[in-house]
Protein backbone atom coordinates (compact mmCIF):
# COMPACT_ATOMS: atom_id res chain seq x y z
CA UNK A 1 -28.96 36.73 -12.64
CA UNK A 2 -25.52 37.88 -12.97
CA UNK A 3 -22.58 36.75 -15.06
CA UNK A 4 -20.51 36.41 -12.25
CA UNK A 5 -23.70 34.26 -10.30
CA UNK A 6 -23.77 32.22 -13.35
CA UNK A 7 -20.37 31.44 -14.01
CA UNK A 8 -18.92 31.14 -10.51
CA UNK A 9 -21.72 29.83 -8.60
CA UNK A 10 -23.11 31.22 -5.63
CA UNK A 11 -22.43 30.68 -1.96
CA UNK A 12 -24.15 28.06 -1.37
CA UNK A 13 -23.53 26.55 -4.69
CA UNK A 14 -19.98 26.38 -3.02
CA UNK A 15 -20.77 25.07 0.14
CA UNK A 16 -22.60 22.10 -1.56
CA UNK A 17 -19.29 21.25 -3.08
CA UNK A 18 -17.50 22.17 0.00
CA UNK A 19 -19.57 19.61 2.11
CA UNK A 20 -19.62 17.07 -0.46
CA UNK A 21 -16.19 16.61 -0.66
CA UNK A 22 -15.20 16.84 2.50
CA UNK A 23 -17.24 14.21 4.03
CA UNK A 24 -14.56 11.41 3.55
CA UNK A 25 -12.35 13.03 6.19
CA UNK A 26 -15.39 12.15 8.43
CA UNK A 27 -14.39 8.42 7.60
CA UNK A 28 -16.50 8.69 4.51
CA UNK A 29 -19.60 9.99 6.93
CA UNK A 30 -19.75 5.99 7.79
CA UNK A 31 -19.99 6.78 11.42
CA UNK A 32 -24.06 8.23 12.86
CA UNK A 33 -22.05 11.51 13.84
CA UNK A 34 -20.74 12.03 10.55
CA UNK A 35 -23.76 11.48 8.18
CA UNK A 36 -25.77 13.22 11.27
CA UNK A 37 -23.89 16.14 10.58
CA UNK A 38 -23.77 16.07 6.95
CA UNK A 39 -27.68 15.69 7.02
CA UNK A 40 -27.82 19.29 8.82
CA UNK A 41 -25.54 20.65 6.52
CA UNK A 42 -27.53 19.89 3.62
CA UNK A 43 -30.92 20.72 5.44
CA UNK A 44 -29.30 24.14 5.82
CA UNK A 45 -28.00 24.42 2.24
CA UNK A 46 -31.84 23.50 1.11
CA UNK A 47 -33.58 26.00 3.46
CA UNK A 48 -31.09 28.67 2.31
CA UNK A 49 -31.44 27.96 -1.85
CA UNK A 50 -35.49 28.02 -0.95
CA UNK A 51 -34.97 31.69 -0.28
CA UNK A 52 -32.54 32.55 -2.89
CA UNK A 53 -33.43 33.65 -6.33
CA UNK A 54 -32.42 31.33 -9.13
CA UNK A 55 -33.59 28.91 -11.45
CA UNK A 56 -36.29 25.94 -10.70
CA UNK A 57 -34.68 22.66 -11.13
CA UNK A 58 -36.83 21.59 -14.19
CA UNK A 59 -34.36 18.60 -14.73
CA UNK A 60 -36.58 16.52 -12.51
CA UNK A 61 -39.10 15.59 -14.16
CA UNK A 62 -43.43 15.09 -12.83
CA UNK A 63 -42.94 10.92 -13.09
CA UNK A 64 -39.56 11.71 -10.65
CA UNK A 65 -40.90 13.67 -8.49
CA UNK A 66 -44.18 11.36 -7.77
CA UNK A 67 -41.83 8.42 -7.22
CA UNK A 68 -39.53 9.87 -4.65
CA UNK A 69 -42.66 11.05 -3.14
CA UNK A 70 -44.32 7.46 -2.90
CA UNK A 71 -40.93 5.97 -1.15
CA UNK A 72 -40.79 9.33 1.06
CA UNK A 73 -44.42 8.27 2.29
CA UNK A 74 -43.46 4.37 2.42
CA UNK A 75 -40.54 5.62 4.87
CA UNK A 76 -42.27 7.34 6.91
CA UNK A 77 -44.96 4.76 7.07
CA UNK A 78 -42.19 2.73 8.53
CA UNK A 79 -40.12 4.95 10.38
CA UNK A 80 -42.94 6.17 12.51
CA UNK A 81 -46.05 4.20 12.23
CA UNK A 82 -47.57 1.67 14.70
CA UNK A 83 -49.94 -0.76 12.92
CA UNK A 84 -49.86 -2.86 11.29
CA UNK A 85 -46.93 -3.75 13.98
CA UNK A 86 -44.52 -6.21 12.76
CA UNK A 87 -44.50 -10.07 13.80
CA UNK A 88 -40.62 -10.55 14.23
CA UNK A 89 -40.88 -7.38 16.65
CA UNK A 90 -43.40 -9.12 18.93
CA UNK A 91 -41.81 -12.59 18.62
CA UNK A 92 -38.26 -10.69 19.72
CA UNK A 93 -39.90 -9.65 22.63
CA UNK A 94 -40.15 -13.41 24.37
CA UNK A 95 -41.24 -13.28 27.72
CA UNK A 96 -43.63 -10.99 28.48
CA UNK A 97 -41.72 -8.28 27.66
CA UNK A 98 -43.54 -4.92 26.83
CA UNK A 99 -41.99 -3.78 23.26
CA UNK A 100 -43.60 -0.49 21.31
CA UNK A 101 -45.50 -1.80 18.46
CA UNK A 102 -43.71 -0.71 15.41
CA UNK A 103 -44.10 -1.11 11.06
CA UNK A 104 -40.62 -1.61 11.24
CA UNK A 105 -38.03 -4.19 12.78
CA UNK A 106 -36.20 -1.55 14.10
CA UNK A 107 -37.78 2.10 13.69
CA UNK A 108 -34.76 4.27 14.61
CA UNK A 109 -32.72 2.44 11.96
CA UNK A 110 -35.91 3.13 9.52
CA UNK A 111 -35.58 7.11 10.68
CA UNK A 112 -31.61 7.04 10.22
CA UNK A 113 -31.93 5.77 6.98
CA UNK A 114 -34.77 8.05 5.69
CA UNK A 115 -32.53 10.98 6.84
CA UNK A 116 -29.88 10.06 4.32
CA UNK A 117 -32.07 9.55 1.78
CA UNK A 118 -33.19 12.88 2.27
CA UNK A 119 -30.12 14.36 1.89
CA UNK A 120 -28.99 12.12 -0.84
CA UNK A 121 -32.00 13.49 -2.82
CA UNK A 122 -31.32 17.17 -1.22
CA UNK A 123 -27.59 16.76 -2.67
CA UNK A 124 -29.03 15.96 -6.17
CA UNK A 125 -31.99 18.43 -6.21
CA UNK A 126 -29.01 21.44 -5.32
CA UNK A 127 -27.05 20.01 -7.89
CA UNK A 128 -29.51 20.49 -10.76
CA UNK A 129 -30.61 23.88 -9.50
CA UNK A 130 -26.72 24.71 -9.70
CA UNK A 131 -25.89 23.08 -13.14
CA UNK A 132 -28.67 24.89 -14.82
CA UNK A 133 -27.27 27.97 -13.92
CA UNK A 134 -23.22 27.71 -14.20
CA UNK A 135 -21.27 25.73 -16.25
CA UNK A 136 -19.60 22.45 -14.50
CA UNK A 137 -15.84 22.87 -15.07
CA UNK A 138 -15.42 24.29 -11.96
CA UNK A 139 -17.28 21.69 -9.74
CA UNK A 140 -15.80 18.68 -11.94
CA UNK A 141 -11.94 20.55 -11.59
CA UNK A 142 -12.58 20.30 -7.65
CA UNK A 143 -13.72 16.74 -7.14
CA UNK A 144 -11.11 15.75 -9.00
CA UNK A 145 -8.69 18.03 -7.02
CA UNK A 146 -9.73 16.53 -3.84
CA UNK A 147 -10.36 13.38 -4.61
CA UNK A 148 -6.30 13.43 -5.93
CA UNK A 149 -5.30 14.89 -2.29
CA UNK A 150 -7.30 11.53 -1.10
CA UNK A 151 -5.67 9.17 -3.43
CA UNK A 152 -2.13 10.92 -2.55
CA UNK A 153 -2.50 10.57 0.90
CA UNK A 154 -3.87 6.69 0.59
CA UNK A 155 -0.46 5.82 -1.82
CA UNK A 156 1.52 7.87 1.18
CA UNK A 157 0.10 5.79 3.88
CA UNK A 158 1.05 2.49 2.19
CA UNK A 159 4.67 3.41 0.73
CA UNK A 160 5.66 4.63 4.70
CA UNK A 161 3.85 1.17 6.10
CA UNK A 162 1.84 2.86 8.33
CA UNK A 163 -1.77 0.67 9.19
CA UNK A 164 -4.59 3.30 10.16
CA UNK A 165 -7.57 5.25 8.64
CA UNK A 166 -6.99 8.85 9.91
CA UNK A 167 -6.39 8.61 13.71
CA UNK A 168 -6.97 5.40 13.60
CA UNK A 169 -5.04 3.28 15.36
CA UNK A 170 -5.51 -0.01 12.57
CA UNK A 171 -7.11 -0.35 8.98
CA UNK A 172 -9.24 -3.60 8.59
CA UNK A 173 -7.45 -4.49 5.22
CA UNK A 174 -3.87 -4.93 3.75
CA UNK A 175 -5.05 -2.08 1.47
CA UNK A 176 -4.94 1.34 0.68
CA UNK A 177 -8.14 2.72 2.42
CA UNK A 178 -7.52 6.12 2.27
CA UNK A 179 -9.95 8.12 4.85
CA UNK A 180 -12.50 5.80 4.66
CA UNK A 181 -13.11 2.72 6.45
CA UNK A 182 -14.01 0.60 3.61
CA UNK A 183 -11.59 -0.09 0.60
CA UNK A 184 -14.48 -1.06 -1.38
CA UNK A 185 -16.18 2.59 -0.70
CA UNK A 186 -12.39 4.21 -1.28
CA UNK A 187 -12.40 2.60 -4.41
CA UNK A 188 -15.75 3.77 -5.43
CA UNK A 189 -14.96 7.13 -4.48
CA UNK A 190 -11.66 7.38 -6.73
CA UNK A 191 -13.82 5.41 -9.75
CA UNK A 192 -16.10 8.51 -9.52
CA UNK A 193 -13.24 11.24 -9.65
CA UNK A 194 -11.82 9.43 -12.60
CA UNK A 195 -14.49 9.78 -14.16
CA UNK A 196 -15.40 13.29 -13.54
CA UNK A 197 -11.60 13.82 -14.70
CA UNK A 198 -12.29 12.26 -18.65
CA UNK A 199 -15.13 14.17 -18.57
CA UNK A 200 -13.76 17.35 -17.45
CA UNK A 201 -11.02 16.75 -20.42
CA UNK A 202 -13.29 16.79 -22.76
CA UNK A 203 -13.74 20.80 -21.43
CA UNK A 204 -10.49 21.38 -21.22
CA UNK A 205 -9.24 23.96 -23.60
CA UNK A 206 -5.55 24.41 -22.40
CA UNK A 207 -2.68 21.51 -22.86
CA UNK A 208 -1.75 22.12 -19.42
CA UNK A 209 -4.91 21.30 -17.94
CA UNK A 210 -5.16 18.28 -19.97
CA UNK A 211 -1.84 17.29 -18.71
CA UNK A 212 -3.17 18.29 -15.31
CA UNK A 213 -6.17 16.23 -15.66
CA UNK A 214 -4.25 13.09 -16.72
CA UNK A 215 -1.83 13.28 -13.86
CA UNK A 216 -4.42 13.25 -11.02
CA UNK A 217 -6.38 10.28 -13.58
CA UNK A 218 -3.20 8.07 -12.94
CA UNK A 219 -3.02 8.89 -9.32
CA UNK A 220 -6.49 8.44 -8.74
CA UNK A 221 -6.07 4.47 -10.82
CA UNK A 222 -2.97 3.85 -8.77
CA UNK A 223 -5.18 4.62 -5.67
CA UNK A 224 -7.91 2.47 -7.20
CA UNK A 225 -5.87 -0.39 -7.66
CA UNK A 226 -3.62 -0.30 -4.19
CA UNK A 227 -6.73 -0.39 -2.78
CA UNK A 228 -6.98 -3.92 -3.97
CA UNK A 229 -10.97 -3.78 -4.33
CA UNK A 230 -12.13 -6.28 -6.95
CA UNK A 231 -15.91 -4.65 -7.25
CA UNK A 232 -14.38 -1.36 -6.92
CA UNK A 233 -12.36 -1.99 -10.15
CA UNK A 234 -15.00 -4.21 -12.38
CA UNK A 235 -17.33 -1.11 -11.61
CA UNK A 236 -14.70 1.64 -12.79
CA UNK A 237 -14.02 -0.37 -15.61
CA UNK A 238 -17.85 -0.35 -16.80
CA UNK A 239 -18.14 2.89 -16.01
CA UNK A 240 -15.08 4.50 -18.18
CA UNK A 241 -16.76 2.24 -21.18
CA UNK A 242 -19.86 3.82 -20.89
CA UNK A 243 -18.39 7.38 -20.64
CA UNK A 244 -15.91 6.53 -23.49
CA UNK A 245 -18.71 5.68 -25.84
CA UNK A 246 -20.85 8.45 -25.09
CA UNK A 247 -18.27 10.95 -25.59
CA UNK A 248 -17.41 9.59 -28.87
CA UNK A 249 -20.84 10.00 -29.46
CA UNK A 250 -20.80 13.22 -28.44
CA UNK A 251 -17.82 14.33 -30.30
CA UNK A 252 -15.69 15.21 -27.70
CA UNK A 253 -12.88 12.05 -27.90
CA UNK A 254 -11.67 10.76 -31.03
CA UNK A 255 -13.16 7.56 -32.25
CA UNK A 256 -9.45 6.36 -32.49
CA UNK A 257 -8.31 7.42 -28.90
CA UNK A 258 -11.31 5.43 -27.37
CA UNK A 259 -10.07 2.29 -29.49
CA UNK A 260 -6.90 2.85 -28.54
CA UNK A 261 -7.63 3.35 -24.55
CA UNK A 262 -10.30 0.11 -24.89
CA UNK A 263 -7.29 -2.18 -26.32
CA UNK A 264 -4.59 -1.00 -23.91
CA UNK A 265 -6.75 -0.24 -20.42
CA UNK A 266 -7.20 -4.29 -19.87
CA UNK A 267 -3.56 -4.94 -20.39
CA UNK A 268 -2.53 -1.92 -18.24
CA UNK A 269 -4.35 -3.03 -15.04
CA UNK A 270 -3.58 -6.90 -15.70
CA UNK A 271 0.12 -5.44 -15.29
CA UNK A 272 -1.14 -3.15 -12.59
CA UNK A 273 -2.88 -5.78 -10.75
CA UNK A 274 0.07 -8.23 -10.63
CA UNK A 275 2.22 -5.39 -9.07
CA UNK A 276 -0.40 -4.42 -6.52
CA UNK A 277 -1.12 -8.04 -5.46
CA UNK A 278 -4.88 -7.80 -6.56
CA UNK A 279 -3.72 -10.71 -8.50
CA UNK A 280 -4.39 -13.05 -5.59
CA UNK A 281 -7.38 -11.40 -3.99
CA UNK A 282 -9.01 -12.36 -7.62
CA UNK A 283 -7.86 -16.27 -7.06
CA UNK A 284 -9.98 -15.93 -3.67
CA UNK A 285 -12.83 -14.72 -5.53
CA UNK A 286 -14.65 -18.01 -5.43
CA UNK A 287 -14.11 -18.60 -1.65
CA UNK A 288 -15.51 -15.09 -0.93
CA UNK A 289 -18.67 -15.39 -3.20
CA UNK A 290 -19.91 -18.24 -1.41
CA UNK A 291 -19.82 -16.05 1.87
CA UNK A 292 -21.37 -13.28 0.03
CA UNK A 293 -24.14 -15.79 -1.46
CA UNK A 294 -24.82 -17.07 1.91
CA UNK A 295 -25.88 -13.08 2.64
CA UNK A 296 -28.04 -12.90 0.05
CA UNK A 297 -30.04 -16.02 0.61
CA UNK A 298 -30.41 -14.58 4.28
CA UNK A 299 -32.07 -11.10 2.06
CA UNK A 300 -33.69 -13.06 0.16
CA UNK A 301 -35.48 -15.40 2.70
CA UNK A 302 -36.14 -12.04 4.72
CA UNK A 303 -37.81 -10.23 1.45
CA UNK A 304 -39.92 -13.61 0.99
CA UNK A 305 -41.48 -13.24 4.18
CA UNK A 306 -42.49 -9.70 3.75
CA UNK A 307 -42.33 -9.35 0.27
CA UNK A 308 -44.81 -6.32 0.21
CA UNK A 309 -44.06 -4.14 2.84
CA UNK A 310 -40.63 -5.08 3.76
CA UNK A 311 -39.01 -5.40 7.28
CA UNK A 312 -38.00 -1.33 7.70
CA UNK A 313 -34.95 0.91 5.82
CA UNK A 314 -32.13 0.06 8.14
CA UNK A 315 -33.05 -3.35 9.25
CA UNK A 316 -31.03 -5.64 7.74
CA UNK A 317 -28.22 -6.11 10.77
CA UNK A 318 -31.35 -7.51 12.71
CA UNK A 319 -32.57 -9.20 10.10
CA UNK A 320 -29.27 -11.37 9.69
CA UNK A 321 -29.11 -11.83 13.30
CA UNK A 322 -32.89 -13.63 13.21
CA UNK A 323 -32.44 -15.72 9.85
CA UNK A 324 -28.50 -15.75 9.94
CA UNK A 325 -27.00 -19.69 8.70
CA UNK A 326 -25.01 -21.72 10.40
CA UNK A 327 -22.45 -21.51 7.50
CA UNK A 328 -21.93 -18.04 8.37
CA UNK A 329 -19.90 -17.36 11.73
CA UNK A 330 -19.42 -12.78 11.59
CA UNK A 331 -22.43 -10.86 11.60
CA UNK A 332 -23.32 -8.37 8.86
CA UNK A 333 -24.17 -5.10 8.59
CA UNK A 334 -25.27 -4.88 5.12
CA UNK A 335 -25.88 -7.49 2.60
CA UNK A 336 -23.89 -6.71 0.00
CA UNK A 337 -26.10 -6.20 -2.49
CA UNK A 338 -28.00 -3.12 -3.42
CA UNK A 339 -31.23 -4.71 -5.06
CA UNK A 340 -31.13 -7.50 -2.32
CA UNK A 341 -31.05 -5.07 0.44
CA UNK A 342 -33.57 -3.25 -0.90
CA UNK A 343 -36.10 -5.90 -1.22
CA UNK A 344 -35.69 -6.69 2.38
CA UNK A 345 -36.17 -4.02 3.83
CA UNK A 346 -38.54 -1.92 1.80
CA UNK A 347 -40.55 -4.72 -0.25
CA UNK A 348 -40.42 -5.94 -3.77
CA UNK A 349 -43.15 -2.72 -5.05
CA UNK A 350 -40.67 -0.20 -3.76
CA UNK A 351 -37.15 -2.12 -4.66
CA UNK A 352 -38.31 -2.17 -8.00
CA UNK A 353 -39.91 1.45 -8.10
CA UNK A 354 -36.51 2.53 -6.92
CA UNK A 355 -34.43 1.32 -9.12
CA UNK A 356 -36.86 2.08 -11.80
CA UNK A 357 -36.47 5.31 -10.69
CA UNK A 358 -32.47 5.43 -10.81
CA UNK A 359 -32.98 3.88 -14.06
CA UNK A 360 -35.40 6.83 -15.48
CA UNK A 361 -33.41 9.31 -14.51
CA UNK A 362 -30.05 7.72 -15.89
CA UNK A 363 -32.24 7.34 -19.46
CA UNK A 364 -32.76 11.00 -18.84
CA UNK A 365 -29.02 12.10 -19.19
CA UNK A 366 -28.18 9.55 -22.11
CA UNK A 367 -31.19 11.50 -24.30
CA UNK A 368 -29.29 14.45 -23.75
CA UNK A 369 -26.57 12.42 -25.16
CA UNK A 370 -28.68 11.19 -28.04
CA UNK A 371 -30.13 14.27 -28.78
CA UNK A 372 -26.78 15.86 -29.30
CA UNK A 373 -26.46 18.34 -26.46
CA UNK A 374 -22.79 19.17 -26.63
CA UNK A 375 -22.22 19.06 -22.96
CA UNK A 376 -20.26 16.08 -20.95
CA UNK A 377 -22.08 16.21 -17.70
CA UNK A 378 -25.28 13.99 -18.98
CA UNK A 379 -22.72 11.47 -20.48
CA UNK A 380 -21.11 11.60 -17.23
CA UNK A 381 -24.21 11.15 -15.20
CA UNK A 382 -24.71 8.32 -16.97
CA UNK A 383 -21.08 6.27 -16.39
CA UNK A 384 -21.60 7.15 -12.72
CA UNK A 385 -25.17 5.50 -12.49
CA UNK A 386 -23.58 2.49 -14.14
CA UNK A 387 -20.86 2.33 -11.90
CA UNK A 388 -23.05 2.20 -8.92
CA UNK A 389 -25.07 0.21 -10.36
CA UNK A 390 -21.91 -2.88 -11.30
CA UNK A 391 -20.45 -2.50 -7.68
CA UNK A 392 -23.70 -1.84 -6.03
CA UNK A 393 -25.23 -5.11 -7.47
CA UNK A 394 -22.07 -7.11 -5.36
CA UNK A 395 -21.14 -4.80 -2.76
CA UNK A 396 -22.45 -2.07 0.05
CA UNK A 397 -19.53 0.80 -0.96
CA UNK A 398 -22.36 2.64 -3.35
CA UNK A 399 -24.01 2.60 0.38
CA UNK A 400 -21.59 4.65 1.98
CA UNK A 401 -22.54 8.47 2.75
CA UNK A 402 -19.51 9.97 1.19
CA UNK A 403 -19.80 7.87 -2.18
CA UNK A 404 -23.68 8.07 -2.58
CA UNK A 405 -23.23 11.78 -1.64
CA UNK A 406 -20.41 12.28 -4.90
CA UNK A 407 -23.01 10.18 -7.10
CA UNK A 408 -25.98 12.16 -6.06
CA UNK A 409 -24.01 15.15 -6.65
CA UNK A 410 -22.46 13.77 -10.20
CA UNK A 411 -26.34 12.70 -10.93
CA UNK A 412 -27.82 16.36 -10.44
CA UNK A 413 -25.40 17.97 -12.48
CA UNK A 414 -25.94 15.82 -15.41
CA UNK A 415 -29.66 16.18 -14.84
CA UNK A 416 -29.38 19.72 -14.70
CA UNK A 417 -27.30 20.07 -17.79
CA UNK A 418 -29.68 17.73 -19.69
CA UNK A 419 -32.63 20.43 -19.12
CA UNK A 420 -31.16 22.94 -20.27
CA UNK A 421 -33.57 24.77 -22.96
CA UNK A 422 -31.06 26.07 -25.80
CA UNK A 423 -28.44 23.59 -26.86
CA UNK A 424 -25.09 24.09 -26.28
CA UNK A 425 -22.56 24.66 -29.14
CA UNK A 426 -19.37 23.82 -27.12
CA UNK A 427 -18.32 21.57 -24.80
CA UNK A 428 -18.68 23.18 -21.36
């Protein structure tokens, strides 16, 4: 392989990027045409790197790979199989009416969802291949590029007091959204850039760039912030402490500038907060959690009565439609919760085999850490999986195709750094 291969990337290395970053203008690939198309753009990037010459990705390990293969098989069991059919699908029927027998609730949700798995897993597979072959400034230097574009164009929408997402005609919220629908998944998106941005400074070897990276850091928090998102900020939070401690660690950040940054960050957003008026979304914090809480008692009733094969990836809309409370007047799409979610619809066995899974692979990256690889990209790997994990465990954003997309693609590079064979002796 060439230097300039190795350094620069290849073509489809590129692309990867390239479609990973621009999925928000899609309205963070929310809508079926937008992760639809996203899906063939990755199945195309996977067919093309199967016929290109490079390295394997070795940073997923045997024990990975067998997982994702038992949930692959569990989703297709229940995307496409008939028997053993399930009982709320008959009982929906009513009337005599002829309905397909089906594993799952709703088996063209079950396929939808399966597809972006797929190409969450594609994204991350690519990005290992990539990382074990090129150093990551470059990809970390463009998410945060274009995730500062985002942020800029969220802060411009609110200081002209315009209300739309895009060509939208109306946002949902009273909140910076940016392109995507959701201000929670906005703010998960910017989280993620920030992040990649500390980490990336820890590469930097110029002032400017430092300067550079700091900049679209405080555009990328102001974005955060406007976009008044209370998991979106508790999960950035965690995530920067992780990151700050492993780099320390690492020896990349002074033990005095993390100090410094833990004692001054809190009183910074406080400050923040109060000017942005996320202030009084955190007064109606109770009043929402008991509407979230109602959700998840409507997962969790729906994982009790299926707890081992689950009701079908994709079915939870249905699902709160059949055990939805009285309490509860707007329907739901998604229940808020991650693990919840995940119980419902794919059983308790494979909830907990995929989080064990997330969690395995997150252990991966912080033993690269340990072991004193001199690279930022495990340590960052690891902030981003704790991120997701904070704002997953209370909200859907992690959920949306554009954010799980950047994590998957944040994920693989940290995995692909951490199996590297020969240490590295600088930061890269």
């Amino acid at each position: 392989m060439t230097r300039r291969t190795t350094v620069r990337g290849t073509a489809a290395d590129r692309a990867l990027i390239a479609l990973v970053l621009l999925a928000p203008l899609a309205f963070g690939a929310a809508p079926s045409w937008g992760w639809a198309t996203l899906a063939v753009g990755v199945a195309a990037l996977l067919l093309a790197n199967a016929v290109q010459p490079g390295p394997p990705a070795t940073a997923l390990p045997v024990w990975a790979l067998a997982g994702a293969a038992a949930l692959a098989v569990l989703a297709l069991w229940q995307a496409f199989a008939a028997w053993p059919a399930h009982p709320l699908r008959l009982d929906a029927a009513g009337g005599g009416v002829a309905v397909e027998p089906a594993a799952a609730l709703d088996p063209d949700a079950a396929r939808a969802a399966l597809v972006r798995l797929a190409s969450y897993a594609g994204v991350a597979w690519l990005a290992a291949r990539c990382a074990a072959a090129r150093s990551t400034r470059p990809v970390l230097a463009a998410i945060v590029a274009a995730a500062a574009l985002y942020a800029a164009y969220a802060l411009a929408v609110r200081a002209a007091g315009l209300d739309g997402v895009l060509w939208l005609g109306r946002s949902a919220y009273d909140a910076a959204s940016g392109p995507f629908i959701s201000r929670g998944a906005f703010a998960a998106f910017c989280g993620l850039a920030m992040l990649a941005a500390v980490a990336r400074v820890a590469g930097a070897r110029t002032p400017w760039r430092r300067w550079a990276l700091a900049a679209a850091w405080l555009l990328l928090a102001a974005a955060l912030l406007a976009s008044r998102s209370r998991a979106g900020l508790a999960a950035a939070l965690a995530g920067h402490a992780v990151l700050l401690v492993l780099l320390v660690r690492q020896g990349a950040l002074p033990r005095r500038a993390a100090v410094a940054a833990a004692v001054l960050l809190p009183g910074a957003v406080a400050l923040a907060a109060l000017a942005t008026g996320l202030d009084s979304r955190m007064l109606a914090a109770p009043e929402d959690l008991a509407q979230r809480v109602a959700i998840w008692r409507v997962a969790l009733a729906a994982a009790a009565d299926r707890p081992w094969l689950g009701h079908g990836l994709g079915s939870f809309p249905d699902l709160f439609d059949l055990y939805r409370p009285d309490a509860v007047g707007r329907p739901a799409r998604t229940a808020h919760s991650g693990p919840l979610e995940w119980a419902a619809e794919a059983g308790l066995p494979a909830a907990l085999a995929w989080h064990a899974l997330l969690a395995g692979l997150a252990l991966r990256c912080l033993r690269a850490v340990r072991l004193g690889r001199r690279d930022p990209a495990p340590a960052l790997a690891a902030a981003v999986m704790t991120l997701v994990a904070v704002q997953g465990a209370i909200d859907f954003a992690p959920q949306v195709p554009a954010v799980a997309l950047l994590a998957a693609l944040l994920l693989g590079l940290g995995l692909g750094r951490s199996s590297r064979r020969r240490p590295d002796q600088r930061f890269q």
